[in-house]
C-alpha atoms as a PDB file:
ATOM      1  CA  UNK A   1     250.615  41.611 113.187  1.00  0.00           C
ATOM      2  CA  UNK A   2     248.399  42.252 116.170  1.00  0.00           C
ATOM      3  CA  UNK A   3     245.973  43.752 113.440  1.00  0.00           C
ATOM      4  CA  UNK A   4     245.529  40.367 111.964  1.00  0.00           C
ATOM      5  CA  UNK A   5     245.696  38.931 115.225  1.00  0.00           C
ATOM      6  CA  UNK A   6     242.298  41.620 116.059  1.00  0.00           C
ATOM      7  CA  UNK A   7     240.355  40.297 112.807  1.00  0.00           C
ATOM      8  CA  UNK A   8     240.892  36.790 113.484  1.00  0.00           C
ATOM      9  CA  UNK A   9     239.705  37.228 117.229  1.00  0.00           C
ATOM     10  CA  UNK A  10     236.694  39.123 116.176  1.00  0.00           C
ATOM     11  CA  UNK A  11     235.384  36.126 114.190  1.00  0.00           C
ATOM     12  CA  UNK A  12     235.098  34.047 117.186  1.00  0.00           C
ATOM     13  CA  UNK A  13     231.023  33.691 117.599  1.00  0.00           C
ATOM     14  CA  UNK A  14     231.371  34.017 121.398  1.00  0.00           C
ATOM     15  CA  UNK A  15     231.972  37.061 121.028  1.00  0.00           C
ATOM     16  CA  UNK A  16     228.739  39.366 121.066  1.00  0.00           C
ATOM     17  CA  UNK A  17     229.205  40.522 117.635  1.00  0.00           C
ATOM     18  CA  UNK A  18     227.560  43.948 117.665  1.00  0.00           C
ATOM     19  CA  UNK A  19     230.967  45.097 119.403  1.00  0.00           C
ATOM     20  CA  UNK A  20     234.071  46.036 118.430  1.00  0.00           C
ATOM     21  CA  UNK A  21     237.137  44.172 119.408  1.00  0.00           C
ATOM     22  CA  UNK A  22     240.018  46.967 120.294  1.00  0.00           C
ATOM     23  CA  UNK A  23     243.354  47.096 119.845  1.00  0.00           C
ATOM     24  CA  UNK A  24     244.991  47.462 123.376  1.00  0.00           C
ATOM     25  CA  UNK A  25     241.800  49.794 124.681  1.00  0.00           C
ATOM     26  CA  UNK A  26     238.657  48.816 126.372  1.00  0.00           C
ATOM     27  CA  UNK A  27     235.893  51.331 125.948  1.00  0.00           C
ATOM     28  CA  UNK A  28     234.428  52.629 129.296  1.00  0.00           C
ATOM     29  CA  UNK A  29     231.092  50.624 129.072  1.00  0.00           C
ATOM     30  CA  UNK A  30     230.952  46.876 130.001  1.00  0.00           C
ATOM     31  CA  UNK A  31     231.150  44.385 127.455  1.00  0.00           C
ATOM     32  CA  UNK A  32     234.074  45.292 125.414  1.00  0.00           C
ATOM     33  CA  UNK A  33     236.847  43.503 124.286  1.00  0.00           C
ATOM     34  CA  UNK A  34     240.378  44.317 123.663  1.00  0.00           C
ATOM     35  CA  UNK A  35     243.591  42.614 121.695  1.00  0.00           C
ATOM     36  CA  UNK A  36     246.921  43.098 123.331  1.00  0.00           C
ATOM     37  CA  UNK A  37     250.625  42.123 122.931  1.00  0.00           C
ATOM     38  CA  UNK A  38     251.710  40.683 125.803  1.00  0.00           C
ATOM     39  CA  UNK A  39     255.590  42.878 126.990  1.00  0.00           C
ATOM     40  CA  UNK A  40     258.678  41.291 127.356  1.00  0.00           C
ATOM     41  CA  UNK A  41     259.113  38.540 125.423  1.00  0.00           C
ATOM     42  CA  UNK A  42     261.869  38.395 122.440  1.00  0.00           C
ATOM     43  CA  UNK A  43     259.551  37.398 119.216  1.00  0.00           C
ATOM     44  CA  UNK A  44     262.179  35.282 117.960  1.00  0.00           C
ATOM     45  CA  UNK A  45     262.470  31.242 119.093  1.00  0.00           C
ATOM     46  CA  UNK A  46     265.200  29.715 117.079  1.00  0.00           C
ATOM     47  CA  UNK A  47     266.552  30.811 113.287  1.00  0.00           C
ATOM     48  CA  UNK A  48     268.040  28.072 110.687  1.00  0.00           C
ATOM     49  CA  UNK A  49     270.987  27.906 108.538  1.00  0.00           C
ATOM     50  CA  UNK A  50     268.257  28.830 105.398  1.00  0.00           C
ATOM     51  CA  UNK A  51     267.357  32.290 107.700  1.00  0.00           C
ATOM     52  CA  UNK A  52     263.862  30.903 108.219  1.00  0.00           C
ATOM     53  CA  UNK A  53     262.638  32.668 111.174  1.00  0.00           C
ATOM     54  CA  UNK A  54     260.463  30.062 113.855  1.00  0.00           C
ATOM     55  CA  UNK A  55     258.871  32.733 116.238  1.00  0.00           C
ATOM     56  CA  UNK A  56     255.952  33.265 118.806  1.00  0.00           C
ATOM     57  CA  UNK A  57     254.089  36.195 119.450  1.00  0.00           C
ATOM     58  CA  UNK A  58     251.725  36.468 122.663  1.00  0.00           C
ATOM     59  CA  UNK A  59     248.986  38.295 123.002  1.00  0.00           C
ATOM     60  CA  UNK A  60     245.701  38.474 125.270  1.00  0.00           C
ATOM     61  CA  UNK A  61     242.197  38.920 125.060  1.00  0.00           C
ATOM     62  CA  UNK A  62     240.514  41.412 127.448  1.00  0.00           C
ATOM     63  CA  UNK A  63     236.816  41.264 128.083  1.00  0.00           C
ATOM     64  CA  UNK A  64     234.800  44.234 130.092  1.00  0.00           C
ATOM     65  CA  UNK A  65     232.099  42.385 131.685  1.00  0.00           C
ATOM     66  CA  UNK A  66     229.221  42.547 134.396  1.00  0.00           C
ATOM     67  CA  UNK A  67     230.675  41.372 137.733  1.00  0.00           C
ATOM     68  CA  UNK A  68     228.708  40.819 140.609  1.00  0.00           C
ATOM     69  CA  UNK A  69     227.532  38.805 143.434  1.00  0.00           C
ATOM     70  CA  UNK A  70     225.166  36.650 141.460  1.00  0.00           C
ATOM     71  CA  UNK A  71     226.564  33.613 140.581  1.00  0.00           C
ATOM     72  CA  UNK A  72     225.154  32.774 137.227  1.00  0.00           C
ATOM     73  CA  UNK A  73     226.622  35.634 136.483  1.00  0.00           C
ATOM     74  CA  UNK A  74     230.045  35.070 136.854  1.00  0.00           C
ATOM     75  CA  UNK A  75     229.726  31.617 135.583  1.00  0.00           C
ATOM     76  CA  UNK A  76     228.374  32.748 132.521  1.00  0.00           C
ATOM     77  CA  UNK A  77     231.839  35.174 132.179  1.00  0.00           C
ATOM     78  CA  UNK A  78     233.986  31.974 132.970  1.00  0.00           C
ATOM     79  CA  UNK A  79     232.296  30.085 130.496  1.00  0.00           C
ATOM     80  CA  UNK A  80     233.055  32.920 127.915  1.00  0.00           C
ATOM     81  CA  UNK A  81     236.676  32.084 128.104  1.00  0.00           C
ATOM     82  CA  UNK A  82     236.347  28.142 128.290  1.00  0.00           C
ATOM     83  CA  UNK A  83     234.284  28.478 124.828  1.00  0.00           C
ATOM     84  CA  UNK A  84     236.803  31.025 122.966  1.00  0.00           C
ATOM     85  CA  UNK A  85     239.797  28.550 124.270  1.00  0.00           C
ATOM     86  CA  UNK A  86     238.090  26.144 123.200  1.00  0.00           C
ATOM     87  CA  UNK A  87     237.648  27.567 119.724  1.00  0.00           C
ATOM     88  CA  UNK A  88     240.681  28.489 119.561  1.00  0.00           C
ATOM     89  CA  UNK A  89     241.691  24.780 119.854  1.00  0.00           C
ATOM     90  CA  UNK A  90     239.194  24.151 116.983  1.00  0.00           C
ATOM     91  CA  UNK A  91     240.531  26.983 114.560  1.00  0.00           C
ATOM     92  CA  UNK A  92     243.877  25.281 115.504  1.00  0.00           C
ATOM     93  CA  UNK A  93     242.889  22.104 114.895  1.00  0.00           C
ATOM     94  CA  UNK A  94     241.278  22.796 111.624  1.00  0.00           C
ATOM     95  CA  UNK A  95     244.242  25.141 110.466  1.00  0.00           C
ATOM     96  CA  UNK A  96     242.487  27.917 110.474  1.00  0.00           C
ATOM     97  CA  UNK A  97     244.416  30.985 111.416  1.00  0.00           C
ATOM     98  CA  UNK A  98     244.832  34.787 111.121  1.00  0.00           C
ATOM     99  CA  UNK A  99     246.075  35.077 107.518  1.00  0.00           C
ATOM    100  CA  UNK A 100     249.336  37.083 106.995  1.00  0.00           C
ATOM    101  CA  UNK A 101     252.292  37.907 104.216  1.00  0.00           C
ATOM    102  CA  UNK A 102     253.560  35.200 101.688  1.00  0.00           C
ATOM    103  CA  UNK A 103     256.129  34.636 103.799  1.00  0.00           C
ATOM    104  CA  UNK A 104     254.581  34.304 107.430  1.00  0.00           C
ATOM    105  CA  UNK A 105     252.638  30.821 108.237  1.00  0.00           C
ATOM    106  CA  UNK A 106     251.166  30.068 111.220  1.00  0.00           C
ATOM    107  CA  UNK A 107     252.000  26.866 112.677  1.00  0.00           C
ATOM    108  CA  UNK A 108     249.931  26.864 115.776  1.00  0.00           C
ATOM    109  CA  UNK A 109     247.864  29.342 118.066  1.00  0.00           C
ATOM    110  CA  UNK A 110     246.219  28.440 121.519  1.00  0.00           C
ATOM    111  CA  UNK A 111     245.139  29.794 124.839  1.00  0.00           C
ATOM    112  CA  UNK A 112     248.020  29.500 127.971  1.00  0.00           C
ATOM    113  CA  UNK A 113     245.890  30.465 130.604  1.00  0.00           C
ATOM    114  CA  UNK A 114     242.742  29.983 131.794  1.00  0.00           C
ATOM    115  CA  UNK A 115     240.295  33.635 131.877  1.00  0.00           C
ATOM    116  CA  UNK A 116     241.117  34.966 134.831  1.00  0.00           C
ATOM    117  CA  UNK A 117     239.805  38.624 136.591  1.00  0.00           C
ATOM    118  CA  UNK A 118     242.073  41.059 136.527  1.00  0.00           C
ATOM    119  CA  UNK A 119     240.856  44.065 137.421  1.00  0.00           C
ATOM    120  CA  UNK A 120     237.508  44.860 139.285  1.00  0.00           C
ATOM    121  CA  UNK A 121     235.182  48.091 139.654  1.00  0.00           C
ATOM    122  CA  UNK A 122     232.038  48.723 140.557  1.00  0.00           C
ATOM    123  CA  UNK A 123     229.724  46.082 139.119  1.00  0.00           C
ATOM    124  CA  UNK A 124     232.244  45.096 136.611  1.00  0.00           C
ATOM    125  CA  UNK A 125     235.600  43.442 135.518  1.00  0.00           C
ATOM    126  CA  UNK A 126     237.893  42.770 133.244  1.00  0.00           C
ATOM    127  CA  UNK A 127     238.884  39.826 132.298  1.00  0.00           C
ATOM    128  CA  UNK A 128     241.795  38.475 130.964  1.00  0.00           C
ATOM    129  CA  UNK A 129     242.621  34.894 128.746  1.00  0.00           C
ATOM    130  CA  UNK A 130     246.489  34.749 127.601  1.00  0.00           C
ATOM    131  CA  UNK A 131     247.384  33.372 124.398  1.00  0.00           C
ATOM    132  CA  UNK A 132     250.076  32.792 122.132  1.00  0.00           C
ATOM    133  CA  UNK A 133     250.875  32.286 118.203  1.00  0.00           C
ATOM    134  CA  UNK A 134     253.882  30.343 116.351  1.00  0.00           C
ATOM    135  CA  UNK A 135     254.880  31.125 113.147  1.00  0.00           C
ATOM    136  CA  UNK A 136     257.518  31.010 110.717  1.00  0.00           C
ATOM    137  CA  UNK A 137     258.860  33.755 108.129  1.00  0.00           C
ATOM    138  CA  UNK A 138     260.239  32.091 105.254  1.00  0.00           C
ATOM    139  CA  UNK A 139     261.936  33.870 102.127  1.00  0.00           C
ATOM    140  CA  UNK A 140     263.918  36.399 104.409  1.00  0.00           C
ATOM    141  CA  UNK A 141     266.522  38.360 102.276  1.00  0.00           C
ATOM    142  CA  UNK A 142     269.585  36.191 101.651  1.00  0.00           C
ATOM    143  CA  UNK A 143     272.125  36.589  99.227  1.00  0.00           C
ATOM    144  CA  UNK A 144     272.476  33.927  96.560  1.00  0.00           C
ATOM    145  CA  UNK A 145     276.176  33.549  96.103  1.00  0.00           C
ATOM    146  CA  UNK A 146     278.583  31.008  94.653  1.00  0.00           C
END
């Protein structure tokens, strides 16, 4: 899944496409970007009589970026994060998602928290913009009997 999840984030144009997006690693240089499941959460919301699965699964962008005391600067990194939430709210709104299985659809994905700094060095940060994903798995293996 968080494969998927990786391709789909890579697309966004924000993104300064001559780098990579990771899967939970961020190179040692700034500006680099990372995908990561977010821990402890159970994957599963509700299941119905049919065994149709309704679930979530949260993840996170990380961004590597210059951090200093200039102020366009780190306005320019907060604005980062406003623009991919807000493409994220466009992708959603359009139904366009991270394409999966035949029997995995994507009913919704969206930013839950603002881009925040969490983590500093020496003239740079990382930054960090939760999201999450619902989706259902259909055609789960149940017996036909009568």
């Amino acid at each position: 899944m968080i494969e998927n999840i990786r391709s789909f984030v890579a697309g966004c144009p924000y993104l300064d496409q001559d780098t990579a997006v990771n899967v939970d690693y961020l190179v040692d240089k700034v500006i680099a970007y990372s995908v990561n499941e977010q821990a402890s959460y159970d994957p599963l919301i509700e299941e119905d009589v049919l065994g149709n699965e309704y679930c979530q699964f949260k993840f996170m962008l990380d961004a590597k970026l210059h951090w200093n005391d200039e102020v366009e600067n780190n306005v320019s990194n907060s604005h980062f994060f406003d623009n991919f939430s807000n493409w994220l709210k466009i992708q959603n709104e359009n139904g366009n998602y991270p394409q999966f299985g035949n029997n995995i659809t994507v009913d919704s994905i969206k930013a839950t928290s603002n881009g925040y700094i969490f983590d500093t060095n020496s003239g740079e940060a990382i930054y960090r913009i939760e999201c999450i994903m619902y989706y259902t798995k259909t055609g789960l293996d149940i017996p036909y009997s009568r």
